[in-house]
N, C-alpha and C. Protein backbone atom coordinates (compact mmCIF):
# COMPACT_ATOMS: atom_id res chain seq x y z
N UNK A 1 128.11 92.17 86.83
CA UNK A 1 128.13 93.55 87.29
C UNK A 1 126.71 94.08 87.38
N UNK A 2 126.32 94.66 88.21
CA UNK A 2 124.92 95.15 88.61
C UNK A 2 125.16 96.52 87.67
N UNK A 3 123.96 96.81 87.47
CA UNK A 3 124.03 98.04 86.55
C UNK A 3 123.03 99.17 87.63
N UNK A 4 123.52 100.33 87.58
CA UNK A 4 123.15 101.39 88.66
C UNK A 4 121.87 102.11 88.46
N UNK A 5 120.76 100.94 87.71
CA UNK A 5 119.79 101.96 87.07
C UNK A 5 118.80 100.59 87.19
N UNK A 6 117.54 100.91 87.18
CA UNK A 6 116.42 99.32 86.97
C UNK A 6 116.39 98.87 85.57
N UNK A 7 116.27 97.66 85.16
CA UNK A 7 116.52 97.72 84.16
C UNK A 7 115.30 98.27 82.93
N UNK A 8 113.71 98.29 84.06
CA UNK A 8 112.99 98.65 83.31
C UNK A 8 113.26 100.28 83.33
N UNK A 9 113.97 101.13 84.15
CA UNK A 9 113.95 102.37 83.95
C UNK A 9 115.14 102.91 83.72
N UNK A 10 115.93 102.45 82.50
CA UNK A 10 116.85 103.12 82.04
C UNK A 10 116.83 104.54 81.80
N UNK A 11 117.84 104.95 81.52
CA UNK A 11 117.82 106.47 81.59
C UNK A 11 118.10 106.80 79.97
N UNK A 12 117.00 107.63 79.03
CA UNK A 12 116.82 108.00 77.84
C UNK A 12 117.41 108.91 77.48
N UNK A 13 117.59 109.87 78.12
CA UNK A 13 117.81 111.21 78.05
C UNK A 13 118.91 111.68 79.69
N UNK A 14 119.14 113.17 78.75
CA UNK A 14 119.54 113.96 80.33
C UNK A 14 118.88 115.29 79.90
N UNK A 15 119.27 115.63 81.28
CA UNK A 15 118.82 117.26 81.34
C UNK A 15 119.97 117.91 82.01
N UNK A 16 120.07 119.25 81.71
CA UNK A 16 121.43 120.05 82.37
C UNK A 16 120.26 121.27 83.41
N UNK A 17 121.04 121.17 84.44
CA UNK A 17 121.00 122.30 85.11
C UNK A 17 121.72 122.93 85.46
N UNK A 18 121.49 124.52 85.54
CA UNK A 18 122.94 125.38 86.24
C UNK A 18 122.73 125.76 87.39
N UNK A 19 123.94 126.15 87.98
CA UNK A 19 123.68 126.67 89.16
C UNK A 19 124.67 126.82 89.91
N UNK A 20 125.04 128.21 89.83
CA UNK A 20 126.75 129.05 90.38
C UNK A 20 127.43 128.83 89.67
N UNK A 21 127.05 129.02 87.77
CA UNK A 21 127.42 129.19 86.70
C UNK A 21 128.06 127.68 86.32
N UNK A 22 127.97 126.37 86.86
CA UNK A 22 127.90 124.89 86.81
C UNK A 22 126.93 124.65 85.94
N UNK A 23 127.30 123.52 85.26
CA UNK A 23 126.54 122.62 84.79
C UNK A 23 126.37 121.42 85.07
N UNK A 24 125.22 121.03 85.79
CA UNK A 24 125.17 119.69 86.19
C UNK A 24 124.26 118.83 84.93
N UNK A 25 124.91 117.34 84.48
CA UNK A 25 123.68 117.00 83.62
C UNK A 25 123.10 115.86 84.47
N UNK A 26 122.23 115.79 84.24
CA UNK A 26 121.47 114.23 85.12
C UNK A 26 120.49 113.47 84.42
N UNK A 27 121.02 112.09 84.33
CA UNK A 27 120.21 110.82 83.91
C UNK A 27 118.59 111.24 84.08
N UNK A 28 117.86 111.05 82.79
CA UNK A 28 116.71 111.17 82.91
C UNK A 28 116.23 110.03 82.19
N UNK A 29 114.68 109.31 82.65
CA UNK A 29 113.96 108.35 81.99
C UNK A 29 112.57 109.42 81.67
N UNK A 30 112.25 109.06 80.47
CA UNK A 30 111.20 109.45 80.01
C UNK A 30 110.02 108.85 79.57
N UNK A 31 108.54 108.40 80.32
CA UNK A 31 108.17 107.16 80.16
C UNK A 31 106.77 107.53 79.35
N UNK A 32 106.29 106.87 78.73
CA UNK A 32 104.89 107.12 78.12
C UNK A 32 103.74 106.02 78.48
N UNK A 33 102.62 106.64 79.21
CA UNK A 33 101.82 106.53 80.14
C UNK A 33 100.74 106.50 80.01
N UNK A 34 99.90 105.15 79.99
CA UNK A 34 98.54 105.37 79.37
C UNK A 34 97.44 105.75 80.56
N UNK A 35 96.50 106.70 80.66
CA UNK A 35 95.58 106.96 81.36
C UNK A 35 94.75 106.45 81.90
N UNK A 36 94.25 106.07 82.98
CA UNK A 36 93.01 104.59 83.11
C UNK A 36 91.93 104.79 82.53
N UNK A 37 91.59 104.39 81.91
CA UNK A 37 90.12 104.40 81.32
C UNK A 37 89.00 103.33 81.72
N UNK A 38 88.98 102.57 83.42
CA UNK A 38 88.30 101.91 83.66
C UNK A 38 87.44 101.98 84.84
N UNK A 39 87.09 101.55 85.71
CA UNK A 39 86.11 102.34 86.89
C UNK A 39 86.66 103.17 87.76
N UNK A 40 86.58 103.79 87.84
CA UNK A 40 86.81 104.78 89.17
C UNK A 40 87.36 104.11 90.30
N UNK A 41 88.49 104.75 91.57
CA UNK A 41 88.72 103.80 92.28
C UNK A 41 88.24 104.67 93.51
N UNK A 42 87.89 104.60 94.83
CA UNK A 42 87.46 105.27 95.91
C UNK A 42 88.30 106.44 96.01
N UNK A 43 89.39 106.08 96.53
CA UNK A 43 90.59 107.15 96.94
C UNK A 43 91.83 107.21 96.23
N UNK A 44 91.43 108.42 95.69
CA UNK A 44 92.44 108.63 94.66
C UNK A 44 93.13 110.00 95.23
N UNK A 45 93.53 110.75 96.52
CA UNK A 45 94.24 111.54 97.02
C UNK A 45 93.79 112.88 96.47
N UNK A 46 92.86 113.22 96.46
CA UNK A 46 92.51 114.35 95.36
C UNK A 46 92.26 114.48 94.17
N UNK A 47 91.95 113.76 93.69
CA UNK A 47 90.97 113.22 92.60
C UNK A 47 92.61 113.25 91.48
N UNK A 48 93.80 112.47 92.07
CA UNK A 48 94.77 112.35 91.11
C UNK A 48 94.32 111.27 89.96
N UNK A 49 95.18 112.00 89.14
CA UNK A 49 95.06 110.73 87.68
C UNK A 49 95.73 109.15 87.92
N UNK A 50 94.67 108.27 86.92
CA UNK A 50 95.53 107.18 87.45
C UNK A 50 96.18 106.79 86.14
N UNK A 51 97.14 105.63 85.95
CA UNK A 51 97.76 105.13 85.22
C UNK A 51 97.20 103.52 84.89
N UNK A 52 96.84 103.07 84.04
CA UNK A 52 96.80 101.68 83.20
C UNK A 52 97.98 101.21 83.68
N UNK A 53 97.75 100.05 84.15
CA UNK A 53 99.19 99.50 84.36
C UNK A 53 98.69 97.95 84.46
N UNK A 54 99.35 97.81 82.91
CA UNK A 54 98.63 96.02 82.89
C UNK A 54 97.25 95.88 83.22
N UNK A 55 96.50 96.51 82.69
CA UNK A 55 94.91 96.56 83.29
C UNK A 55 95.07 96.70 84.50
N UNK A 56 95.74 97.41 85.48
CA UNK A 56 95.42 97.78 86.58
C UNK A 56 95.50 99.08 87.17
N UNK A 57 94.37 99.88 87.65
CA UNK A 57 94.80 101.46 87.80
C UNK A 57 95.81 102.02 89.08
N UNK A 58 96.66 102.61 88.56
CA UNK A 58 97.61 102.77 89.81
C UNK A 58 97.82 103.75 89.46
N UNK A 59 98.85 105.16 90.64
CA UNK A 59 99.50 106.17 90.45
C UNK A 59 100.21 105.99 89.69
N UNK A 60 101.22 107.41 89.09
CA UNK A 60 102.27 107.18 88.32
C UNK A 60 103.37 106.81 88.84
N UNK A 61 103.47 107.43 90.45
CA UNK A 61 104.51 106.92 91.40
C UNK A 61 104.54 105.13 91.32
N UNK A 62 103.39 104.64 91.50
CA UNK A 62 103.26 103.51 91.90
C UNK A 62 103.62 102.50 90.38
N UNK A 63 103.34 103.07 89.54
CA UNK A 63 103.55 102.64 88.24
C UNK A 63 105.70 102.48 88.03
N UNK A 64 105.84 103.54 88.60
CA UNK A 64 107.46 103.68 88.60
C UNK A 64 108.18 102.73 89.80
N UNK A 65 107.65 102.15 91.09
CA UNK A 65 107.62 101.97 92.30
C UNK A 65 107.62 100.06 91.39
N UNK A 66 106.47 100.18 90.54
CA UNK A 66 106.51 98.80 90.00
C UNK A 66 107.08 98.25 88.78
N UNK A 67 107.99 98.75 88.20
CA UNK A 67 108.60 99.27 87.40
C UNK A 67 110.11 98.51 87.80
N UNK A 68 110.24 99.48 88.77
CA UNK A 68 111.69 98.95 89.76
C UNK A 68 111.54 97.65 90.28
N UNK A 69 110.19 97.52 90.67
CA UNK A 69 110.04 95.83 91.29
C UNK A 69 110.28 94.95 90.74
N UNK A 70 109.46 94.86 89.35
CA UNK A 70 109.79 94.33 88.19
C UNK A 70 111.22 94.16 87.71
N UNK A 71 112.25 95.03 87.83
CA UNK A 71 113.20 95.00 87.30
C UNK A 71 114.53 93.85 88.42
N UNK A 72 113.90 93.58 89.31
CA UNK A 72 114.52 92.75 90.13
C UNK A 72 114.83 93.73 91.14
N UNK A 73 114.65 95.00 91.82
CA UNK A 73 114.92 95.86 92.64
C UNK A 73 114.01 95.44 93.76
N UNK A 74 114.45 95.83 94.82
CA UNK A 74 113.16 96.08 96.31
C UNK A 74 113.12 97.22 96.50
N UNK A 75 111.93 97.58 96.27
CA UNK A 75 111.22 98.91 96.61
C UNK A 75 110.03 99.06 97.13
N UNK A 76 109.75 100.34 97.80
CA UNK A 76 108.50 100.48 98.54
C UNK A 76 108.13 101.75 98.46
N UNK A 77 106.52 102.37 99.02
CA UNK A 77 106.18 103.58 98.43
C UNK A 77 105.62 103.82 99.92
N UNK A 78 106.01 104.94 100.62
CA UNK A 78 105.41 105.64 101.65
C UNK A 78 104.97 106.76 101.59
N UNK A 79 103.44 107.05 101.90
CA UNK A 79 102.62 108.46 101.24
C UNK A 79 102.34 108.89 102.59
N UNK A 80 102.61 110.12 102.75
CA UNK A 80 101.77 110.92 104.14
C UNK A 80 101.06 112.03 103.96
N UNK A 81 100.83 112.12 103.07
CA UNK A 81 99.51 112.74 102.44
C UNK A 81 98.38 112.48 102.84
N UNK A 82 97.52 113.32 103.41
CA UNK A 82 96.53 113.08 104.00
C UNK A 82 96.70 112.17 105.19
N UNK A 83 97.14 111.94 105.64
CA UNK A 83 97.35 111.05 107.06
C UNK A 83 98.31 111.69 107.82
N UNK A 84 97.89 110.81 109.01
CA UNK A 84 98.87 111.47 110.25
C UNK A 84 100.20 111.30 110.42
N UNK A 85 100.78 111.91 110.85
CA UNK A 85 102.60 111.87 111.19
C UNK A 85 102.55 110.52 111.60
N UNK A 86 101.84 109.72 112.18
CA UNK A 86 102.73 108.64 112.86
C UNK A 86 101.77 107.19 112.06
N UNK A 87 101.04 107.70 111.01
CA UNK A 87 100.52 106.83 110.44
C UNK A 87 100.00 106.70 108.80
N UNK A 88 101.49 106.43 107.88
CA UNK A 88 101.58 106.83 106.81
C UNK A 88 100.70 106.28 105.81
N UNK A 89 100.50 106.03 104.89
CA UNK A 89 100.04 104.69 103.76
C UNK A 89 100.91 103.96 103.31
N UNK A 90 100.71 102.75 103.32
CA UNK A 90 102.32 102.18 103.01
C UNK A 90 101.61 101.40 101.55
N UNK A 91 101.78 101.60 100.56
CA UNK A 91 101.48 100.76 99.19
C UNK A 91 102.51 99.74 98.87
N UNK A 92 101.66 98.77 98.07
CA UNK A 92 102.32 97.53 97.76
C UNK A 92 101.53 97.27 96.44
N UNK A 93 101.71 96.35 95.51
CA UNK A 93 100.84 95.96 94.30
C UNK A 93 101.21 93.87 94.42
């Protein structure tokens, strides 16, 4: 049986939200994240923070993006941030 979650990103927690006096709760993972502490990388989208990841500096997206990869999932990360409509960033690790 496939399980509906990665296995590296199980879900720890939930959180409830309301809304039209509902309560919805929803699967949450809560991850702890070490900061890069190694050279600087060119483009970092606005001088975002990066993440240690196995000695390697990556987003936190990309950290979660590899995460799922790892876990036997196919996944991919498309940023259009700063770029044009018809020409996104497509990341890979």
């Amino acid at each position: 049986m496939r399980l509906p979650y990665p296995s590296l990103l199980r879900p720890t927690t939930t959180e409830a939200f309301t809304s039209a006096e509902r309560v919805l709760t929803v699967p949450k993972v809560e991850l702890q994240l070490r900061r890069w502490g190694g050279a600087p990388i060119s483009h970092t989208f606005g001088n975002k923070p990066l993440i240690d990841f196995g000695g390697r500096p990556v987003f936190a997206e990309l950290c979660v993006y590899e995460l799922a990869r790892l876990s036997g999932w196919q996944a991919r990360w498309v940023e259009t941030y700063g770029a044009g409509a018809m020409t996104p960033h497509h990341f890979t690790t």
